[in-house]
C-alpha atoms as a PDB file:
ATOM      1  CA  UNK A   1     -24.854 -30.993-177.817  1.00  0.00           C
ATOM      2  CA  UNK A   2     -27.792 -28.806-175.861  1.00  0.00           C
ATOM      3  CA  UNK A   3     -29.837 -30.305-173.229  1.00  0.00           C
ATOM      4  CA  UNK A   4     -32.720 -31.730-174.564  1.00  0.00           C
ATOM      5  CA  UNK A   5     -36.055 -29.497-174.265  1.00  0.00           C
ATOM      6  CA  UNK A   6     -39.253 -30.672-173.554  1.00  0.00           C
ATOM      7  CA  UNK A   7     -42.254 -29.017-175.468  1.00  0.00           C
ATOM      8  CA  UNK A   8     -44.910 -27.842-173.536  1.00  0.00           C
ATOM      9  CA  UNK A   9     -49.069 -27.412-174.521  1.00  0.00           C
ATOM     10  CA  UNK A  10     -51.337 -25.143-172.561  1.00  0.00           C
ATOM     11  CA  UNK A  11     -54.288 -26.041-170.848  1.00  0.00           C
ATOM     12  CA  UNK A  12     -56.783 -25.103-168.916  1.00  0.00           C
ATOM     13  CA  UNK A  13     -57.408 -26.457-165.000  1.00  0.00           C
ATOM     14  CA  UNK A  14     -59.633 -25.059-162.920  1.00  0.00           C
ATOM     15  CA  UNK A  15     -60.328 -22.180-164.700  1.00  0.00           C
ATOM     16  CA  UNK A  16     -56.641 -21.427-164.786  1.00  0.00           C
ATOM     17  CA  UNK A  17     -54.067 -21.703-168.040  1.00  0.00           C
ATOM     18  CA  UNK A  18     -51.424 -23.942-167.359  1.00  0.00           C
ATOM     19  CA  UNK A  19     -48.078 -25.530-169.369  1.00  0.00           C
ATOM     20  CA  UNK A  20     -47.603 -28.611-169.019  1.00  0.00           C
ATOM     21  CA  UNK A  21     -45.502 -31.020-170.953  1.00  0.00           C
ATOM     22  CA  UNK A  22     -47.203 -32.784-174.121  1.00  0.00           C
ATOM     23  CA  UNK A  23     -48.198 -35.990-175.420  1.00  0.00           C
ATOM     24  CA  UNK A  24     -48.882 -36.711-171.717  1.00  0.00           C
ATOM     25  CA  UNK A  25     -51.790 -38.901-170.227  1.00  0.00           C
ATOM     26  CA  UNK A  26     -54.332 -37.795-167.974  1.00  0.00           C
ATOM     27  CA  UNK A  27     -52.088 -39.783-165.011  1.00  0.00           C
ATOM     28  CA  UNK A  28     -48.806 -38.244-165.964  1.00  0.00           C
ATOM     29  CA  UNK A  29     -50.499 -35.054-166.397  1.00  0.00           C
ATOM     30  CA  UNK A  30     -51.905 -34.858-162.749  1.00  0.00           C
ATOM     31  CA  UNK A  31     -48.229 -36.483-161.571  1.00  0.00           C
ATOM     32  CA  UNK A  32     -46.578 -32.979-162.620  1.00  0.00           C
ATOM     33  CA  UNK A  33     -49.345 -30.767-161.206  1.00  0.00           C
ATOM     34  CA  UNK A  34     -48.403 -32.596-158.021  1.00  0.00           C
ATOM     35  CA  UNK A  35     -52.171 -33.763-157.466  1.00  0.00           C
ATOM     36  CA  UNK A  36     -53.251 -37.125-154.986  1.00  0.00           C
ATOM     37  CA  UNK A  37     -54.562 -38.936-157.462  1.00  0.00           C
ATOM     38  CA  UNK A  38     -56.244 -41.025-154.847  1.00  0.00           C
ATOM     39  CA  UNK A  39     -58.395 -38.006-153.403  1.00  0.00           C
ATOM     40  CA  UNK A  40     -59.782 -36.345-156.895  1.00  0.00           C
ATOM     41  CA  UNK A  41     -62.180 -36.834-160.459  1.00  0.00           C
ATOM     42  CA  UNK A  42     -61.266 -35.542-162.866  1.00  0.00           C
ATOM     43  CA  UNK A  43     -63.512 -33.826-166.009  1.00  0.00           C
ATOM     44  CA  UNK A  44     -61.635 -33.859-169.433  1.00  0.00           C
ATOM     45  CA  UNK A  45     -63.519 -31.336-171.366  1.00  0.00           C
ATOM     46  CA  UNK A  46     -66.389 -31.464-169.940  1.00  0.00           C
ATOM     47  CA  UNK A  47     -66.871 -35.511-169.649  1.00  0.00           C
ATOM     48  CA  UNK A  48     -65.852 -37.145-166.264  1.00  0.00           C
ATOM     49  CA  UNK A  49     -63.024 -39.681-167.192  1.00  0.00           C
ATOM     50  CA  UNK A  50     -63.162 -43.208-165.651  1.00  0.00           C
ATOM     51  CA  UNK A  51     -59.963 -43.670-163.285  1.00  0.00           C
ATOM     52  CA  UNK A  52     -59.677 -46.779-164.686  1.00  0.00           C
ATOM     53  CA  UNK A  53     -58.910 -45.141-168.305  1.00  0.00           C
ATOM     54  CA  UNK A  54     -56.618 -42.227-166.524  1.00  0.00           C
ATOM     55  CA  UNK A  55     -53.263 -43.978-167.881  1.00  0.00           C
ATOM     56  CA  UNK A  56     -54.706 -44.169-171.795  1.00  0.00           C
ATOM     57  CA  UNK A  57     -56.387 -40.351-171.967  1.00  0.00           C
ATOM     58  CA  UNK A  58     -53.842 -38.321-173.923  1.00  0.00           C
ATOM     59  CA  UNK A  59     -54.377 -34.492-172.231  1.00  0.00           C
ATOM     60  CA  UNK A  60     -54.330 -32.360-175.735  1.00  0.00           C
ATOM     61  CA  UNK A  61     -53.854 -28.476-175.895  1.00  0.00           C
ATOM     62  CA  UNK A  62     -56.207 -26.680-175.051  1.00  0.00           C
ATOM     63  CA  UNK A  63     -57.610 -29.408-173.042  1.00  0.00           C
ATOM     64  CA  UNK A  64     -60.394 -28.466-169.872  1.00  0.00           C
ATOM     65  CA  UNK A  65     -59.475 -30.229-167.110  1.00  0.00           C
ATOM     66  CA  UNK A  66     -61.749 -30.229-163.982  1.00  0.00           C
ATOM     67  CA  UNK A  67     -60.121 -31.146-160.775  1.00  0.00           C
ATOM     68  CA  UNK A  68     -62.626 -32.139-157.724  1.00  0.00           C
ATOM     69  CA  UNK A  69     -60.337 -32.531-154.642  1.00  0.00           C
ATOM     70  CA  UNK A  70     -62.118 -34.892-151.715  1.00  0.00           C
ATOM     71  CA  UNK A  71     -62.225 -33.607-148.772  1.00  0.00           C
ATOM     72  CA  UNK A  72     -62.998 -35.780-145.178  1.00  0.00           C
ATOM     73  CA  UNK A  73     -64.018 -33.552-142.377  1.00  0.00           C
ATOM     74  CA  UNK A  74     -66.849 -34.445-139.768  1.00  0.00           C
END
């Protein structure tokens, strides 16, 4: 037997088309773009999404994703 595949879906993130893996949530989704969760907000097609709901957003094709990086400085 082959190795199993993984299908992918495009989005879009930061301006910026992207493949990621499907049927992902918003969480998972940031965990393979290799973003801190901890120091970003994130806008799901235009509407920020509540980190609290981050592990039950499904990220769809197509999808708009908005990623706001914190950053400290003084």
């Amino acid at each position: 037997m082959g190795a199993a595949t993984t299908k992918t879906i495009q989005i879009v993130v930061n301006g910026q088309v992207r493949e990621v893996p499907e049927a992902r949530s918003l969480s998972e989704t940031l965990a393979f773009l290799d973003v801190d969760p901890s120091r970003v907000a994130i806008e799901l097609d235009r509407v920020i999404v509540n980190r609290a709901a981050w592990n039950q957003v499904r990220v769809d094709a197509g999808a708009a994703l908005e990623i706001v990086q914190f950053v400290g400085g003084g």
